[in-house]
Protein backbone atom coordinates (compact mmCIF):
# COMPACT_ATOMS: atom_id res chain seq x y z
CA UNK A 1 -32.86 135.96 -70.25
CA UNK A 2 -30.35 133.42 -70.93
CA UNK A 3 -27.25 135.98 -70.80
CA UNK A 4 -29.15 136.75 -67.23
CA UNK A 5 -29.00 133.27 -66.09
CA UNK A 6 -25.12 132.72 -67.88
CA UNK A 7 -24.30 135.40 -65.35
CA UNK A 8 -25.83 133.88 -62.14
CA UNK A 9 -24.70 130.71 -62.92
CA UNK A 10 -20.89 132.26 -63.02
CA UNK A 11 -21.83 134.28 -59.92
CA UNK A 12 -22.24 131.28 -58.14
CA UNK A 13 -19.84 129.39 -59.78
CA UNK A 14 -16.77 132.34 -58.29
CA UNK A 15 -18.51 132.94 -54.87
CA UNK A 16 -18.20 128.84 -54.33
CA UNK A 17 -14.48 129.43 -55.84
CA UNK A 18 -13.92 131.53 -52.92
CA UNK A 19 -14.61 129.72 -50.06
CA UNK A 20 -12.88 126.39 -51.24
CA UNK A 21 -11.88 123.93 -48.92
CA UNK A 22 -8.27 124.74 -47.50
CA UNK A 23 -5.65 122.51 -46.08
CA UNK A 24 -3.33 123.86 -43.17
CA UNK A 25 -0.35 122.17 -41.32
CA UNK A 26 1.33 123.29 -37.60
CA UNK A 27 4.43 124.94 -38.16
CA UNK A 28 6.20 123.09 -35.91
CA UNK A 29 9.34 125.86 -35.46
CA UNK A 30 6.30 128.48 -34.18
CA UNK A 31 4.24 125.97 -32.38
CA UNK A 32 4.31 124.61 -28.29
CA UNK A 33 1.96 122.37 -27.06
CA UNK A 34 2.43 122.93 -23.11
CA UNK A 35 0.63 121.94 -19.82
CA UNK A 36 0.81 123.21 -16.54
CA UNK A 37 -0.29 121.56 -12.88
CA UNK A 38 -0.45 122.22 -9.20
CA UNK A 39 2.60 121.08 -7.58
CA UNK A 40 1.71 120.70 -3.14
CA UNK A 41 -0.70 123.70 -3.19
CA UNK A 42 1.88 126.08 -3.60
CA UNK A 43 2.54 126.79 -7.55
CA UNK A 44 2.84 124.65 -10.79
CA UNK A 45 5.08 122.42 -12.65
CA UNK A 46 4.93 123.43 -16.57
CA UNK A 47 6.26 121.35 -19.12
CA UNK A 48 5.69 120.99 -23.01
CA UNK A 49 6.72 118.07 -25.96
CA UNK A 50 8.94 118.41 -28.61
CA UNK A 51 7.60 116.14 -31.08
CA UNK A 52 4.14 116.76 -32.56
CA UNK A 53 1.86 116.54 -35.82
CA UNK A 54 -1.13 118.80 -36.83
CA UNK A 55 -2.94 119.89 -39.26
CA UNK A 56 -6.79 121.94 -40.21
CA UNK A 57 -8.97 122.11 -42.97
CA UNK A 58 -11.20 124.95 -43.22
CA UNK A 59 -13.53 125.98 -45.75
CA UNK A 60 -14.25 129.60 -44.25
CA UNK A 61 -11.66 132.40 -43.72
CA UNK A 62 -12.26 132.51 -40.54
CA UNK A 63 -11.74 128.91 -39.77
CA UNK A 64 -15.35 128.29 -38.36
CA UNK A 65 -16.35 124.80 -38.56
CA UNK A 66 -12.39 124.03 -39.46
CA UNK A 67 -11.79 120.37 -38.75
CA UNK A 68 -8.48 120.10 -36.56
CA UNK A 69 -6.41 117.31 -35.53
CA UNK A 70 -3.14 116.74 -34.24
CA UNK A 71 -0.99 113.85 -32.31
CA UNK A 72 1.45 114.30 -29.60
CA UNK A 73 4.48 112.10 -29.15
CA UNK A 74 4.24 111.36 -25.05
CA UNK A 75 7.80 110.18 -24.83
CA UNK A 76 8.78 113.81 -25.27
CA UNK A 77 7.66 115.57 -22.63
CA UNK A 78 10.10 118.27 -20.94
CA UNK A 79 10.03 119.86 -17.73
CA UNK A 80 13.47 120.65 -17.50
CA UNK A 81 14.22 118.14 -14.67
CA UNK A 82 15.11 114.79 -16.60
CA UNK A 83 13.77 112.83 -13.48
CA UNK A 84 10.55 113.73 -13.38
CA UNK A 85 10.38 113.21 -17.21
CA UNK A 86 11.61 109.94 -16.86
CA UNK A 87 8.05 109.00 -14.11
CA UNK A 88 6.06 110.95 -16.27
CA UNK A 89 6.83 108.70 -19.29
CA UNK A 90 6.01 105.92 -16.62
CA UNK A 91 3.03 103.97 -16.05
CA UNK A 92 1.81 106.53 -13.34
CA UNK A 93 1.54 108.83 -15.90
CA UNK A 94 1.46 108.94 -19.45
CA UNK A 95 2.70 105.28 -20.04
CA UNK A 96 4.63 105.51 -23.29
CA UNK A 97 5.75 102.35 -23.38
CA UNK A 98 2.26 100.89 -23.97
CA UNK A 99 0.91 104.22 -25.44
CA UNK A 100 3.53 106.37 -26.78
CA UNK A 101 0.91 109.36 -28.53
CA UNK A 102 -1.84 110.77 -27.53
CA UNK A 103 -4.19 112.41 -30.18
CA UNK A 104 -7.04 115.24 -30.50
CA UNK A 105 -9.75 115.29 -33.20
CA UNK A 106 -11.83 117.96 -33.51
CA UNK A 107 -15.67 117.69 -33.62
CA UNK A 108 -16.67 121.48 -33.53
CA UNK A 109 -15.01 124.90 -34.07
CA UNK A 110 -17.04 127.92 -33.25
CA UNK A 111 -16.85 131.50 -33.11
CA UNK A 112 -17.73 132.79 -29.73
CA UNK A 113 -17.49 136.51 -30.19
CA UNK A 114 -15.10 138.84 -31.85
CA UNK A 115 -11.97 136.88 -31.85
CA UNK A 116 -12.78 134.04 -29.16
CA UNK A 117 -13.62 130.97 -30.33
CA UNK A 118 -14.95 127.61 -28.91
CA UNK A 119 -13.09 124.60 -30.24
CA UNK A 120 -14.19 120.93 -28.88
CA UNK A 121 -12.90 117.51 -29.76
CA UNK A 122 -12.46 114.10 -28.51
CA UNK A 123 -8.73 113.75 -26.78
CA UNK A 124 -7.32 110.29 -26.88
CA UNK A 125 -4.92 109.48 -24.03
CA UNK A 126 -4.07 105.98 -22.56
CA UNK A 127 -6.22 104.26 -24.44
CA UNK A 128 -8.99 106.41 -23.24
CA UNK A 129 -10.82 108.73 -25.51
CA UNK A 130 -12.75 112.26 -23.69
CA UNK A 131 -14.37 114.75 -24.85
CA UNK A 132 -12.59 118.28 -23.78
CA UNK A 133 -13.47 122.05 -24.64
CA UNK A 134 -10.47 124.19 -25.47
CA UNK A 135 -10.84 128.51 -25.38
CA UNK A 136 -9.25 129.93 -28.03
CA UNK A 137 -8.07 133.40 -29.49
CA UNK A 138 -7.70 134.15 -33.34
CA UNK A 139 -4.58 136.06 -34.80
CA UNK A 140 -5.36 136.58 -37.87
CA UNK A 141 -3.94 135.49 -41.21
CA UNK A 142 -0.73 137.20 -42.63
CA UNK A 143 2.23 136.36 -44.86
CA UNK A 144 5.45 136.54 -43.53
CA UNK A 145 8.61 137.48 -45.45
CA UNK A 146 8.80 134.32 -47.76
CA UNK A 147 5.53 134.52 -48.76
CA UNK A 148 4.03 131.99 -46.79
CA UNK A 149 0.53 132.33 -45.42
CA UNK A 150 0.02 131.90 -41.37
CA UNK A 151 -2.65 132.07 -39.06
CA UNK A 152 -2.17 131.83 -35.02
CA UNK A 153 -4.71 130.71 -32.52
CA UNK A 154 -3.63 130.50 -28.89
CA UNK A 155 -5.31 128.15 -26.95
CA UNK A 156 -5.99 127.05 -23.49
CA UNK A 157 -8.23 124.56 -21.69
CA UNK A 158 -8.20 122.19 -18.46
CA UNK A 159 -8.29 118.47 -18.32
CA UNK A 160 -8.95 116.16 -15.06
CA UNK A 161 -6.00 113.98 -15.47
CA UNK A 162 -7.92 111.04 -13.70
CA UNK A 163 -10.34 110.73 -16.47
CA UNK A 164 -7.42 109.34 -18.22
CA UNK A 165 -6.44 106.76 -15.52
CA UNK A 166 -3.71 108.64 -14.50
CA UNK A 167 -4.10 108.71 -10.69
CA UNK A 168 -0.44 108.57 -9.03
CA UNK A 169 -0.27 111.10 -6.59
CA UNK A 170 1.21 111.49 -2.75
CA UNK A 171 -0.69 112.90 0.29
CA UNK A 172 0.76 115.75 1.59
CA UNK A 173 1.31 116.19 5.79
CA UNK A 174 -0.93 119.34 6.03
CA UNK A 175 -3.53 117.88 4.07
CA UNK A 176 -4.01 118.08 0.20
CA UNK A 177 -1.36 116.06 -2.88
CA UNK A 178 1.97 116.48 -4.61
CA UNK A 179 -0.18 116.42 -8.06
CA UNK A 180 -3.53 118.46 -8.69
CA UNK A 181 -5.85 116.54 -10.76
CA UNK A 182 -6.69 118.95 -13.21
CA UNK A 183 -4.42 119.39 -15.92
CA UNK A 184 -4.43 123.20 -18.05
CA UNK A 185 -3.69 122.73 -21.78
CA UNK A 186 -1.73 125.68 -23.18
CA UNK A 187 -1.18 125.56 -26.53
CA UNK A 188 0.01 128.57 -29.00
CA UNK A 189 -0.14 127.36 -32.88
CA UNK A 190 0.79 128.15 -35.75
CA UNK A 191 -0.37 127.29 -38.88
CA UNK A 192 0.89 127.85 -42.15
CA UNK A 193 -0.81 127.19 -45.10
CA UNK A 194 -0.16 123.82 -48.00
């Protein structure tokens, strides 16, 4: 009876071994956090930052339930036309002087089916905080050549960009603005593990 109960107790003691808490970081070299908008009704300006921070802790393979957060550094946004950078770091837009980051916590990670997940979080930007939904796809987890372990998620969701105060925009002749209001989040990560 007791060599029974010896066993169980190890059995448990292994299986909670296995799923222990995790710690991953954004590899920055892999990683782009992008955006796109409507520019006048006829296509989109896209544009991403250089300078960011992330990292997730998971304690399930599959990163359900993971807890993810990450911080953006505003004053480097790029869309390859250093005007327009230069009024987007203004205070139409992101206003870096007064608020140079902007930052994401998560507050759930689910699995939707497959590999689609669901992750949500609160999104901090201008001093105002929102709660925004964000579809994402699963790579997988693999080691690359120097024996570092990666996963990939590529994710995507849309923003109204007034939410956030930001509300410069020009009326256009034929009707309709210069800037859509929503906002589409693309971001491709990678992760690689501490």
């Amino acid at each position: 009876m007791k060599r029974a109960f010896l066993a169980l107790s190890l059995a448990f003691i292994f299986a909670g071994t296995s799923f222990s808490q995790s710690s991953w970081s954004f590899d920055k070299t892999h990683t782009k956090i992008g955006f796109s908008v409507d520019y006048m009704l006829i296509t989109d300006v896209t544009g991403y930052f250089k300078k960011f921070d992330g990292s997730v802790t998971t304690a399930k393979e599959d990163f359900v339930d993971a807890l993810v957060s990450f911080a953006v550094d505003a004053t480097t946004v790029d869309t390859d036309e250093p005007k327009r950078d230069e009024h987007l770091k203004g205070e139409d837009f992101f206003y870096t002087q007064k608020f140079p980051n902007f930052t994401f916590k998560s507050t759930s990670m689910k699995k939707v089916k497959g590999n689609n997940y669901k992750l949500v979080g609160n999104l901090t930007m201008r001093g105002v905080t929102k709660s925004v939904a964000l579809d994402g796809t699963f790579g997988g987890v693999k080691k690359d050549p120097w024996g570092n372990t990666k996963a990939g998620f590529k994710m995507t969701g849309k923003v109204n960009r007034k939410d956030f105060g930001i509300n410069w925009s020009k009326s256009l002749d034929g009707g309709g603005f210069v800037v859509g209001d929503d906002v589409t989040l693309n971001i491709n990560v990678t992760l690689i593990k501490k």
